[in-house]
PDB file of N, CA and C in Angstrom:
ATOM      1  N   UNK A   1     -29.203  84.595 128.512  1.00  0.00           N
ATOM      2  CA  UNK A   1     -28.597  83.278 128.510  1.00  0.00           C
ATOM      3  C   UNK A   1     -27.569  83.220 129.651  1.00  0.00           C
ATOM      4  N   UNK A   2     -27.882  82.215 130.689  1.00  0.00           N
ATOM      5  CA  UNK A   2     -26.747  82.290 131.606  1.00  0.00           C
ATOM      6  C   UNK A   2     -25.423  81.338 131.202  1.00  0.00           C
ATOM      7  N   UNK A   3     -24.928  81.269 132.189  1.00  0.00           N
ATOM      8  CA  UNK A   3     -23.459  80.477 131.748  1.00  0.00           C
ATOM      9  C   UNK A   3     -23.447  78.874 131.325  1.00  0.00           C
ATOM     10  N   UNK A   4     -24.319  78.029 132.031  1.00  0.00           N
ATOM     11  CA  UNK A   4     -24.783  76.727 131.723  1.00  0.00           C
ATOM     12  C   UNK A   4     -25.533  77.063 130.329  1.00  0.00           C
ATOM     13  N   UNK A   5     -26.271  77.328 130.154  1.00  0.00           N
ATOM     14  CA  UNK A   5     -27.042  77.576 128.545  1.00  0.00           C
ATOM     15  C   UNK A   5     -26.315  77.585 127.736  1.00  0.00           C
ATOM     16  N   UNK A   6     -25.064  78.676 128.217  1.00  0.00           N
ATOM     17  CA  UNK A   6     -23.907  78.808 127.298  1.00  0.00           C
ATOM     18  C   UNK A   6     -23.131  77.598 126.645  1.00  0.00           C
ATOM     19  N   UNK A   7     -23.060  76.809 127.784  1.00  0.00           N
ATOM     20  CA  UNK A   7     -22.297  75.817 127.443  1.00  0.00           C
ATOM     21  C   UNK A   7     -22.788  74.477 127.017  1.00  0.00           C
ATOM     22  N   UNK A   8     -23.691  74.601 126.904  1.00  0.00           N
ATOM     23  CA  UNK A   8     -24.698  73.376 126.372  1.00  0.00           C
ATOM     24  C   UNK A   8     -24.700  73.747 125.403  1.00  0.00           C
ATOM     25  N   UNK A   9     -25.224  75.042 124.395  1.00  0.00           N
ATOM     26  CA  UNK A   9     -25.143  75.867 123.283  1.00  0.00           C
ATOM     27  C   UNK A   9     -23.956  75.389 122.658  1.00  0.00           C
ATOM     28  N   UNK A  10     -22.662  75.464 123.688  1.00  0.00           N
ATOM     29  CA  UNK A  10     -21.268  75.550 122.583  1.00  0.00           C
ATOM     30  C   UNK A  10     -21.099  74.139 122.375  1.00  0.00           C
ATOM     31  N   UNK A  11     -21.623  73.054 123.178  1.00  0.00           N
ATOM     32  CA  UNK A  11     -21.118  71.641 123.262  1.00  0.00           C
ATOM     33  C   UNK A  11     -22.101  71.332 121.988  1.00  0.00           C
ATOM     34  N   UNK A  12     -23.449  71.856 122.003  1.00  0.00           N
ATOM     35  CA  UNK A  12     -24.808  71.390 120.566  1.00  0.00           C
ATOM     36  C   UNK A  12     -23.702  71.539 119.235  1.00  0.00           C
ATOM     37  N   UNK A  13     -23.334  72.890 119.327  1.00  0.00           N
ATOM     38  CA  UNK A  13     -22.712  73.513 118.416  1.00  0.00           C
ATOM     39  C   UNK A  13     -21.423  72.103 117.818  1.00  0.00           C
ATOM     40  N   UNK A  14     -21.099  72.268 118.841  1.00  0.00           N
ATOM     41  CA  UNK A  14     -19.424  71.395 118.620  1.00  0.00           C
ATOM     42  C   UNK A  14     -19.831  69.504 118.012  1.00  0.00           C
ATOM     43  N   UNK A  15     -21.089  69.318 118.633  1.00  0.00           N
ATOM     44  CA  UNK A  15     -21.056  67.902 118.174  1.00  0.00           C
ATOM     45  C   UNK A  15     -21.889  68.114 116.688  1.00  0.00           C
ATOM     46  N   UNK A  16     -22.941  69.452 116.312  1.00  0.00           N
ATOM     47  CA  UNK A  16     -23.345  69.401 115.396  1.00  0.00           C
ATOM     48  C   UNK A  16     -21.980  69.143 114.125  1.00  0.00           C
ATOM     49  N   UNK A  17     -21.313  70.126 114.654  1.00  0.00           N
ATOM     50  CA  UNK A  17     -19.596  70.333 113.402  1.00  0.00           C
ATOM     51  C   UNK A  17     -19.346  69.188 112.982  1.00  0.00           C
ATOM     52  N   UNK A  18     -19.395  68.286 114.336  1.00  0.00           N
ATOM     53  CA  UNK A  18     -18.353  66.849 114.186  1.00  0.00           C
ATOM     54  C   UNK A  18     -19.488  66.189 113.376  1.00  0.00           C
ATOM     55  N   UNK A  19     -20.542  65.537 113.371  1.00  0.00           N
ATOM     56  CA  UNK A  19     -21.564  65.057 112.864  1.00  0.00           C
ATOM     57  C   UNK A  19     -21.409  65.312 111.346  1.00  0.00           C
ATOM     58  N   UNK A  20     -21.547  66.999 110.812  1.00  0.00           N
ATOM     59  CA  UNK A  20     -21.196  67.383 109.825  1.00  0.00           C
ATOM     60  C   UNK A  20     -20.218  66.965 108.837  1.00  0.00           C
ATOM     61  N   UNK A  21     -19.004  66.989 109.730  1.00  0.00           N
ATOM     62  CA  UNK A  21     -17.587  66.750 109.421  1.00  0.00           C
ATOM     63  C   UNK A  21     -17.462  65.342 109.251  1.00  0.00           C
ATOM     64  N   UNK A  22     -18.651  64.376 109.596  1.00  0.00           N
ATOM     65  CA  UNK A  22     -18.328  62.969 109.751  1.00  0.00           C
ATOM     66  C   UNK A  22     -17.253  62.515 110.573  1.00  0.00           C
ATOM     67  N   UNK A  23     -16.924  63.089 111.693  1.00  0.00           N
ATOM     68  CA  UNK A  23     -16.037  62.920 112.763  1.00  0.00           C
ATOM     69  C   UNK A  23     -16.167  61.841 113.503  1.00  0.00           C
ATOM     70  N   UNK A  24     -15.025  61.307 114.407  1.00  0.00           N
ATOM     71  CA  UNK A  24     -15.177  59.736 114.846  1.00  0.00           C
ATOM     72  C   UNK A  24     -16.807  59.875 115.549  1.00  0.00           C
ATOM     73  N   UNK A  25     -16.998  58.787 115.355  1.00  0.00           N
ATOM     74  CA  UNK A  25     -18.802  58.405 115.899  1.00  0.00           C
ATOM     75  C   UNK A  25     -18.192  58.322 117.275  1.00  0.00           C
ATOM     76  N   UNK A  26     -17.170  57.728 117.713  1.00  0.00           N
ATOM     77  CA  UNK A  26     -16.922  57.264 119.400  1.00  0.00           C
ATOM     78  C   UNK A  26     -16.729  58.682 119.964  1.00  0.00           C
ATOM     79  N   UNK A  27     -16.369  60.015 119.391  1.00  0.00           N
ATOM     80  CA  UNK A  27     -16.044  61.071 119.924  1.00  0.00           C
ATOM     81  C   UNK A  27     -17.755  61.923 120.329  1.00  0.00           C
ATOM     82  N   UNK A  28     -18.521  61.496 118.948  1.00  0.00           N
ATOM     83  CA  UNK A  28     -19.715  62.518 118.786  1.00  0.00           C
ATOM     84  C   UNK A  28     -20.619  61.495 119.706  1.00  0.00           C
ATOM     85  N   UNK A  29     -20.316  60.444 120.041  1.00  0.00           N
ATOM     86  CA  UNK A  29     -21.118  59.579 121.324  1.00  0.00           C
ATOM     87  C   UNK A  29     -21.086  60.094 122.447  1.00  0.00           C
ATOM     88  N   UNK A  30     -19.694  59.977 123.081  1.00  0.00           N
ATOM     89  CA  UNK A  30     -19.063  60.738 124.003  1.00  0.00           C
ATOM     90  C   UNK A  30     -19.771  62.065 124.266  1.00  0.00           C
ATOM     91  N   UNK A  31     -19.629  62.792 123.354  1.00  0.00           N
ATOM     92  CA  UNK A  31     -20.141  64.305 123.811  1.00  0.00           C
ATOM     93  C   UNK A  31     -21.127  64.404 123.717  1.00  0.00           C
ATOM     94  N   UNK A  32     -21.918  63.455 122.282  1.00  0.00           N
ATOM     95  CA  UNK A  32     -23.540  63.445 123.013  1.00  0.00           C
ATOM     96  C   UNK A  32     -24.031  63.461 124.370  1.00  0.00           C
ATOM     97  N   UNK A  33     -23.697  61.592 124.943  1.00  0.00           N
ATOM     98  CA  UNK A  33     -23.618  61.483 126.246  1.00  0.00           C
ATOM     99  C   UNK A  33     -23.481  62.852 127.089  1.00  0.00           C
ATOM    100  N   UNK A  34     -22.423  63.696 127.101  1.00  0.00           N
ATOM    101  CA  UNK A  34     -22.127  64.660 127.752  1.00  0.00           C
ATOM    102  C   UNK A  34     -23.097  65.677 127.812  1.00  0.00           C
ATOM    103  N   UNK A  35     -23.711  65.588 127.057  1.00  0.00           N
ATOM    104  CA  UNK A  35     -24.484  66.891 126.830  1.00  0.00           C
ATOM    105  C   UNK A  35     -25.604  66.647 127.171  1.00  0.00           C
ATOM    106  N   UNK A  36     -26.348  65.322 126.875  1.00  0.00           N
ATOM    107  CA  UNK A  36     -27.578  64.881 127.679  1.00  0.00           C
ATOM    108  C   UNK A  36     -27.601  64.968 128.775  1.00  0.00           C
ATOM    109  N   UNK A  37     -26.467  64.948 129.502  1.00  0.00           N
ATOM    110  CA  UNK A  37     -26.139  64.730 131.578  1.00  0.00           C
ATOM    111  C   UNK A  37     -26.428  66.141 131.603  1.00  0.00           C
ATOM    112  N   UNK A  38     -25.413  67.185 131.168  1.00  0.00           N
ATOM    113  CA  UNK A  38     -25.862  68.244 131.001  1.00  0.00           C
ATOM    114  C   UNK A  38     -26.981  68.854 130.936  1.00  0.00           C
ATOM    115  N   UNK A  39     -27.932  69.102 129.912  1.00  0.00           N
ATOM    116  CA  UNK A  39     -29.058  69.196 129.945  1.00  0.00           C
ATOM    117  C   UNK A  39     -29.960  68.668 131.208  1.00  0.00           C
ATOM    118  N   UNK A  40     -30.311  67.486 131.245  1.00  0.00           N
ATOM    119  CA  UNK A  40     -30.886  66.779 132.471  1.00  0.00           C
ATOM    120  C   UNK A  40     -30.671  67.367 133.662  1.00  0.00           C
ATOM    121  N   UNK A  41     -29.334  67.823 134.009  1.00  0.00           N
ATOM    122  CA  UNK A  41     -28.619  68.644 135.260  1.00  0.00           C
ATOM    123  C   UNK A  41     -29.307  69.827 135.392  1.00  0.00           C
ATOM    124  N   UNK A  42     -28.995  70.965 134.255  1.00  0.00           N
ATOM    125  CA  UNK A  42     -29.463  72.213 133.630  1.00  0.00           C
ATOM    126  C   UNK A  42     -31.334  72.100 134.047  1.00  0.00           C
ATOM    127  N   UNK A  43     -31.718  71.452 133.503  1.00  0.00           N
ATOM    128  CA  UNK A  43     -33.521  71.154 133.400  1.00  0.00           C
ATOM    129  C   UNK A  43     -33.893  70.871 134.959  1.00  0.00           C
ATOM    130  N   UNK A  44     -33.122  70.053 135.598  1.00  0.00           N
ATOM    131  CA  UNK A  44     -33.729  69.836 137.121  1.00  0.00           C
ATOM    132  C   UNK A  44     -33.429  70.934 137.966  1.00  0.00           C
ATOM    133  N   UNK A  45     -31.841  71.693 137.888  1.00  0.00           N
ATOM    134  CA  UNK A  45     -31.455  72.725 138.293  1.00  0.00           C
ATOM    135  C   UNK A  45     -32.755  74.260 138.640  1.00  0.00           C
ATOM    136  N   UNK A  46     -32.882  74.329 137.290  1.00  0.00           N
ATOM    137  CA  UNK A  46     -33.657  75.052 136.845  1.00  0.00           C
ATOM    138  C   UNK A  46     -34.887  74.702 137.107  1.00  0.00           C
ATOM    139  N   UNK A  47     -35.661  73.811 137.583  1.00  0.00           N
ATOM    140  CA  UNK A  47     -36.925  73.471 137.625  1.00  0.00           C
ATOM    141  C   UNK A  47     -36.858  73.927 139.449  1.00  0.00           C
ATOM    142  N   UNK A  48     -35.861  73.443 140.560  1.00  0.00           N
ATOM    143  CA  UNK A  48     -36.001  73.139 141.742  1.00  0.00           C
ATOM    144  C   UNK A  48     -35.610  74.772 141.983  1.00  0.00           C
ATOM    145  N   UNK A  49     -34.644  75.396 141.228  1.00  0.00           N
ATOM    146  CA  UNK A  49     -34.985  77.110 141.668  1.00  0.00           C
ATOM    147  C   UNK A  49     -35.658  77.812 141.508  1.00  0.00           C
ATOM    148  N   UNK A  50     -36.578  77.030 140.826  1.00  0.00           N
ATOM    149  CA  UNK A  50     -38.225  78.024 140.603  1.00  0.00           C
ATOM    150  C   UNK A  50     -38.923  77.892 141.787  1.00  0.00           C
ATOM    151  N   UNK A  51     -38.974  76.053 141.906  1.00  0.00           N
ATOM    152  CA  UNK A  51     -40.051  75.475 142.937  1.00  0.00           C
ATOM    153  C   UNK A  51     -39.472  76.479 144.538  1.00  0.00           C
ATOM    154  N   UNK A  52     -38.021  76.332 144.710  1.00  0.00           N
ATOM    155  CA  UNK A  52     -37.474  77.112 145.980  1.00  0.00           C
ATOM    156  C   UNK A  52     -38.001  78.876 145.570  1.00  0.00           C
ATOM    157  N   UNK A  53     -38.267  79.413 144.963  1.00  0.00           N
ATOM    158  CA  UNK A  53     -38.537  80.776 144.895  1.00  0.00           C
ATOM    159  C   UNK A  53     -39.942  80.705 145.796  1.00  0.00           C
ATOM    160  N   UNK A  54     -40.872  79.861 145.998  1.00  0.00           N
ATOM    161  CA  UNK A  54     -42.074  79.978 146.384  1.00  0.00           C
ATOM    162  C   UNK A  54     -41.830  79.106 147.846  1.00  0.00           C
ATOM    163  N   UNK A  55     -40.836  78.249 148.045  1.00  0.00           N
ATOM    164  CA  UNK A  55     -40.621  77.406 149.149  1.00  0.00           C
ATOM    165  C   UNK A  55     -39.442  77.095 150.092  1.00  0.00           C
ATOM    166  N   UNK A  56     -39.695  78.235 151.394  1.00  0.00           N
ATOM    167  CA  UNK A  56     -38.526  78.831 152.267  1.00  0.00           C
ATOM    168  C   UNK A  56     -38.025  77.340 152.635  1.00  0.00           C
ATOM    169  N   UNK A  57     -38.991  75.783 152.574  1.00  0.00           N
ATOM    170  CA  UNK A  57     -38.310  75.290 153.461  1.00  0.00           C
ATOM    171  C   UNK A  57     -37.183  74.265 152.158  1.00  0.00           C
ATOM    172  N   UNK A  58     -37.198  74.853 150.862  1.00  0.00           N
ATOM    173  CA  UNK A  58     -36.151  74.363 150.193  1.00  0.00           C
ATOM    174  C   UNK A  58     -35.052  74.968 149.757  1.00  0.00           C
ATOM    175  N   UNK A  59     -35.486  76.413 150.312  1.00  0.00           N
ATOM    176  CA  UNK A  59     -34.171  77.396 150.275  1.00  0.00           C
ATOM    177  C   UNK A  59     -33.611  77.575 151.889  1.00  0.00           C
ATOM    178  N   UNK A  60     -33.868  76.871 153.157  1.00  0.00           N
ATOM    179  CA  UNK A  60     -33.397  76.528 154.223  1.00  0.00           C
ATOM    180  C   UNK A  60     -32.444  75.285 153.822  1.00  0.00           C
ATOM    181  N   UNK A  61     -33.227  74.568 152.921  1.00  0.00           N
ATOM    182  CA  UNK A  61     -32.619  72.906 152.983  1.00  0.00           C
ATOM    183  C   UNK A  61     -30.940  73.105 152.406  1.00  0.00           C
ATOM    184  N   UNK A  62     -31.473  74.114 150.904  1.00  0.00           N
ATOM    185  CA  UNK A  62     -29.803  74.331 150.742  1.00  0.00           C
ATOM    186  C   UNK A  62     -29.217  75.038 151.496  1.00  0.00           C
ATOM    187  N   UNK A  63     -29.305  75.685 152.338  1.00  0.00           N
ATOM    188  CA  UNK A  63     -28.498  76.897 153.406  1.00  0.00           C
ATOM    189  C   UNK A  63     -27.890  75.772 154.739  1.00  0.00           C
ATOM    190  N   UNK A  64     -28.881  74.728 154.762  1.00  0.00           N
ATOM    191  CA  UNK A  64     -28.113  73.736 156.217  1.00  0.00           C
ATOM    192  C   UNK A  64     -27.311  73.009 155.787  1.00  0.00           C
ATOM    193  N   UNK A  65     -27.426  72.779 154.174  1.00  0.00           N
ATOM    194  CA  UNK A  65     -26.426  71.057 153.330  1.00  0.00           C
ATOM    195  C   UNK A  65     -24.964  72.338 153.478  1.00  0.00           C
ATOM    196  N   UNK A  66     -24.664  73.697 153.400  1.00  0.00           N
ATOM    197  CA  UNK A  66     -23.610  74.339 153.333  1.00  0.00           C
ATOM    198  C   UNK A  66     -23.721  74.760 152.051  1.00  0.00           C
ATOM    199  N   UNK A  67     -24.583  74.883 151.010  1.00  0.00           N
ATOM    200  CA  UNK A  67     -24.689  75.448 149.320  1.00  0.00           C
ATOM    201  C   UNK A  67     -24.822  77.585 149.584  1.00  0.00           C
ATOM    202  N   UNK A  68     -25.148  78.086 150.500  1.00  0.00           N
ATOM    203  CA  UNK A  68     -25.388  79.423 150.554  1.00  0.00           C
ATOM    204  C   UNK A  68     -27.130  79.598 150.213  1.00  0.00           C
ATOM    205  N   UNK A  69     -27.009  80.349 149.625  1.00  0.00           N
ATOM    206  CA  UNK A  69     -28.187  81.558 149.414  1.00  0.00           C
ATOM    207  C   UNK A  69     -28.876  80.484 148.043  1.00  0.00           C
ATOM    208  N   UNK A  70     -30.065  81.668 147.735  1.00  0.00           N
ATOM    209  CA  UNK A  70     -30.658  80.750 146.956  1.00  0.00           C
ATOM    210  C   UNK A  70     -30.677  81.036 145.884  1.00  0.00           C
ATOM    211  N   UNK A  71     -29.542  80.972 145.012  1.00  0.00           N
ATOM    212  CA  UNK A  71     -29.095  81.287 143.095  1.00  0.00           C
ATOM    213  C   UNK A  71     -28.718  79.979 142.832  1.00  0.00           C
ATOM    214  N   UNK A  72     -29.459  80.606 141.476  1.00  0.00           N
ATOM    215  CA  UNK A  72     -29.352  79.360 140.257  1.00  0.00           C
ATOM    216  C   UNK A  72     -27.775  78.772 140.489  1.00  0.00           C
ATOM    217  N   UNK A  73     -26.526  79.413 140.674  1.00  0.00           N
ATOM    218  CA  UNK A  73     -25.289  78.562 140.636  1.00  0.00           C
ATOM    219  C   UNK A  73     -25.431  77.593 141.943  1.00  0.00           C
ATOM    220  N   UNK A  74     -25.843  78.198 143.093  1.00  0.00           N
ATOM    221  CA  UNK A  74     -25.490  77.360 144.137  1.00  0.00           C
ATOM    222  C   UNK A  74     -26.778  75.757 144.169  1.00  0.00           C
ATOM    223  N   UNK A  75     -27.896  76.122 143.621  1.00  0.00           N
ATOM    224  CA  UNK A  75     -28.984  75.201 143.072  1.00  0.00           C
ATOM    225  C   UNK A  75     -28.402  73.946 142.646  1.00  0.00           C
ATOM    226  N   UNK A  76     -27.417  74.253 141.203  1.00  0.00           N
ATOM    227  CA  UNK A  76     -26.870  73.716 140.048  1.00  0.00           C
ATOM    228  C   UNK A  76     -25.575  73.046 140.699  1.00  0.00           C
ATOM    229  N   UNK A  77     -25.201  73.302 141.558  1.00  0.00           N
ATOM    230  CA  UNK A  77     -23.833  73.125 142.563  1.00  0.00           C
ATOM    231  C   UNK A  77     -25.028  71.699 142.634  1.00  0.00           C
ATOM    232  N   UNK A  78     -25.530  71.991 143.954  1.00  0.00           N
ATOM    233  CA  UNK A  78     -26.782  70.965 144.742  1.00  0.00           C
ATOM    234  C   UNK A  78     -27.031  69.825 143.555  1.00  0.00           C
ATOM    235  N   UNK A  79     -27.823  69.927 142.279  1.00  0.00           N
ATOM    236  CA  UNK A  79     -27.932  68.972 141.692  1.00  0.00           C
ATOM    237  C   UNK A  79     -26.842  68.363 140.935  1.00  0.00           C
ATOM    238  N   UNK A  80     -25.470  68.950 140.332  1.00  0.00           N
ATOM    239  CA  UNK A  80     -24.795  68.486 140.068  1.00  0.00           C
ATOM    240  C   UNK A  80     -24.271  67.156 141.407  1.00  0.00           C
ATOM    241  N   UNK A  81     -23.552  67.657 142.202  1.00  0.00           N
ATOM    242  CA  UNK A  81     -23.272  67.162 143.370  1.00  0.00           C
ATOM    243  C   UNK A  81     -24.251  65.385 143.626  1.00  0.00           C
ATOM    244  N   UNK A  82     -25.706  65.744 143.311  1.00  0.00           N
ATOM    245  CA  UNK A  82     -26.543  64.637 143.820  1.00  0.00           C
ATOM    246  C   UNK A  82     -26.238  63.757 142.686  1.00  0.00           C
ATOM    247  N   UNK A  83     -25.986  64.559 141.271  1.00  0.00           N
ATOM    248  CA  UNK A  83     -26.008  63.472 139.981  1.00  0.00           C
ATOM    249  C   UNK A  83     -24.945  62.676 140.480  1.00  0.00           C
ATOM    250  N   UNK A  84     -23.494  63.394 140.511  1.00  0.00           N
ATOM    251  CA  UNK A  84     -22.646  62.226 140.663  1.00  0.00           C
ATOM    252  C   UNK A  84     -22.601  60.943 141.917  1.00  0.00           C
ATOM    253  N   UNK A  85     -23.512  61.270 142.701  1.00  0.00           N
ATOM    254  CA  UNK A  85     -23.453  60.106 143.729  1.00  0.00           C
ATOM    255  C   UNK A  85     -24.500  59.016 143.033  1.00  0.00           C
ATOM    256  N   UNK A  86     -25.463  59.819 142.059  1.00  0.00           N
ATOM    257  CA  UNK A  86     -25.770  58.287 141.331  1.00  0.00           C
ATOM    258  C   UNK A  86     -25.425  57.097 140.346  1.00  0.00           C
ATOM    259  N   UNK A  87     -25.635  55.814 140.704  1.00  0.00           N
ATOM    260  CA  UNK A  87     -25.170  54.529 140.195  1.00  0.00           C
ATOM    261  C   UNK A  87     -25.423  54.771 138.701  1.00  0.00           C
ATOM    262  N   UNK A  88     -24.263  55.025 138.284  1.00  0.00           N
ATOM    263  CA  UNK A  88     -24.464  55.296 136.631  1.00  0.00           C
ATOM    264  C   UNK A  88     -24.266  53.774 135.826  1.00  0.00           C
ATOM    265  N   UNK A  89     -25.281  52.914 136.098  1.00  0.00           N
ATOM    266  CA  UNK A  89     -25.231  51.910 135.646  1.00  0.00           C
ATOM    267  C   UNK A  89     -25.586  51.828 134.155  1.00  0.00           C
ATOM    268  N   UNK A  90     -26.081  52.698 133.082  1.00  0.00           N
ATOM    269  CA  UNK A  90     -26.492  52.797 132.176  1.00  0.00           C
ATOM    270  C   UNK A  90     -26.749  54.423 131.800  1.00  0.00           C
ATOM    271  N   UNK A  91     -26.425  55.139 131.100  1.00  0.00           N
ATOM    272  CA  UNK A  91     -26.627  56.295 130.417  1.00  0.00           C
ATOM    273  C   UNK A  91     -27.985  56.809 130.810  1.00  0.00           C
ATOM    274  N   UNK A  92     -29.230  55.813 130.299  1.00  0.00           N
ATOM    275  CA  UNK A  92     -30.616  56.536 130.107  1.00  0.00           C
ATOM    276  C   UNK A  92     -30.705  56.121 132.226  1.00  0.00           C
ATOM    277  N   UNK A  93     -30.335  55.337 132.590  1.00  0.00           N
ATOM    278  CA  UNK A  93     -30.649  55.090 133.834  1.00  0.00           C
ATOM    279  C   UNK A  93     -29.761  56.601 134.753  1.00  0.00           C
ATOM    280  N   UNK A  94     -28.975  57.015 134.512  1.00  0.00           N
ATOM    281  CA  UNK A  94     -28.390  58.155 135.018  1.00  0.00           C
ATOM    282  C   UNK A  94     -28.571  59.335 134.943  1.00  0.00           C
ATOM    283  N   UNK A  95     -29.317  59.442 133.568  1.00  0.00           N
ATOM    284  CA  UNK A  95     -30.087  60.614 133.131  1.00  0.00           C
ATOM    285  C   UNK A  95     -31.318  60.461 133.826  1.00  0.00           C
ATOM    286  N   UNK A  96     -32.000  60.123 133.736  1.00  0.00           N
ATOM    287  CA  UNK A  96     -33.407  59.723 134.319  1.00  0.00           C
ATOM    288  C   UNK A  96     -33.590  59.640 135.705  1.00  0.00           C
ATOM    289  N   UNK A  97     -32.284  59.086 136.718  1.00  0.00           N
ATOM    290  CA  UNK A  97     -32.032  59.406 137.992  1.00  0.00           C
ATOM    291  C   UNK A  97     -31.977  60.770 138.012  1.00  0.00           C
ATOM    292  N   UNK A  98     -30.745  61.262 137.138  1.00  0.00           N
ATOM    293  CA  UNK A  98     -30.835  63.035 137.529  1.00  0.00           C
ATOM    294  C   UNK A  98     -32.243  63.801 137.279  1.00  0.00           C
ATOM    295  N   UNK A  99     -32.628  63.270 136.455  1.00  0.00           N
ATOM    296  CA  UNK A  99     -34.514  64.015 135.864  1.00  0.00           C
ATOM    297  C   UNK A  99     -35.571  64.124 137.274  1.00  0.00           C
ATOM    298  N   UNK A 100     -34.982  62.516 137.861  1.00  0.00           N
ATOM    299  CA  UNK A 100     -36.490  62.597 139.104  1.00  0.00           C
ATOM    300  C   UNK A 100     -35.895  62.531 140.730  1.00  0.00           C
ATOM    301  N   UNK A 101     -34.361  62.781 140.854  1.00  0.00           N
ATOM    302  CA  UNK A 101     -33.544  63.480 141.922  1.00  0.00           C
ATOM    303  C   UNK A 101     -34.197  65.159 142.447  1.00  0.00           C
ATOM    304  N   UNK A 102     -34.473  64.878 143.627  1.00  0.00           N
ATOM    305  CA  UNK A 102     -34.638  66.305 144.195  1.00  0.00           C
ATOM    306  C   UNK A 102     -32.954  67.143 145.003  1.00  0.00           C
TER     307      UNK A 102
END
């Protein structure tokens, strides 16, 4: 389990409690939300450092943007980075940008 897994794990964990606990709904929204971006981030991350293991010219692409070498953190750097420049006009529209963002 790397460190992102980790923390998706502890955030599942934390909104399952609150859910449990019947905790404010506006809080267990919130971190839902959070955790879906997450995930979505995590899932594309992870999908484009596979595809770069087989394809020098997408482990060049991150080495010219200034990200380094080609590990899962500096990947996850790259797609985080692209999520936030998108128009988060809607939740499922921001998730779904991050899903089909290269």
């Amino acid at each position: 389990m790397d460190d992102y897994q980790k923390e998706i794990a502890d955030l599942e964990t934390q909104v399952e409690q609150l859910v449990e606990a019947e905790g404010d709904a506006r809080t267990i929204a919130e971190l839902s939300m959070q955790l879906d971006i997450l995930k979505a981030i995590y899932a594309r991350a992870t999908d484009l450092f596979q595809r770069g293991r087989r394809d020098e010219g997408l482990r060049y692409g991150l080495r010219i943007q200034g990200y380094g070498d080609w590990t899962l953190d500096n990947v996850y750097a790259f797609v985080y980075e692209r999520s936030v420049e998108l128009e988060p006009n809607a939740h499922h529209a921001f998730v779904g940008g991050i899903k089909t963002a290269d």
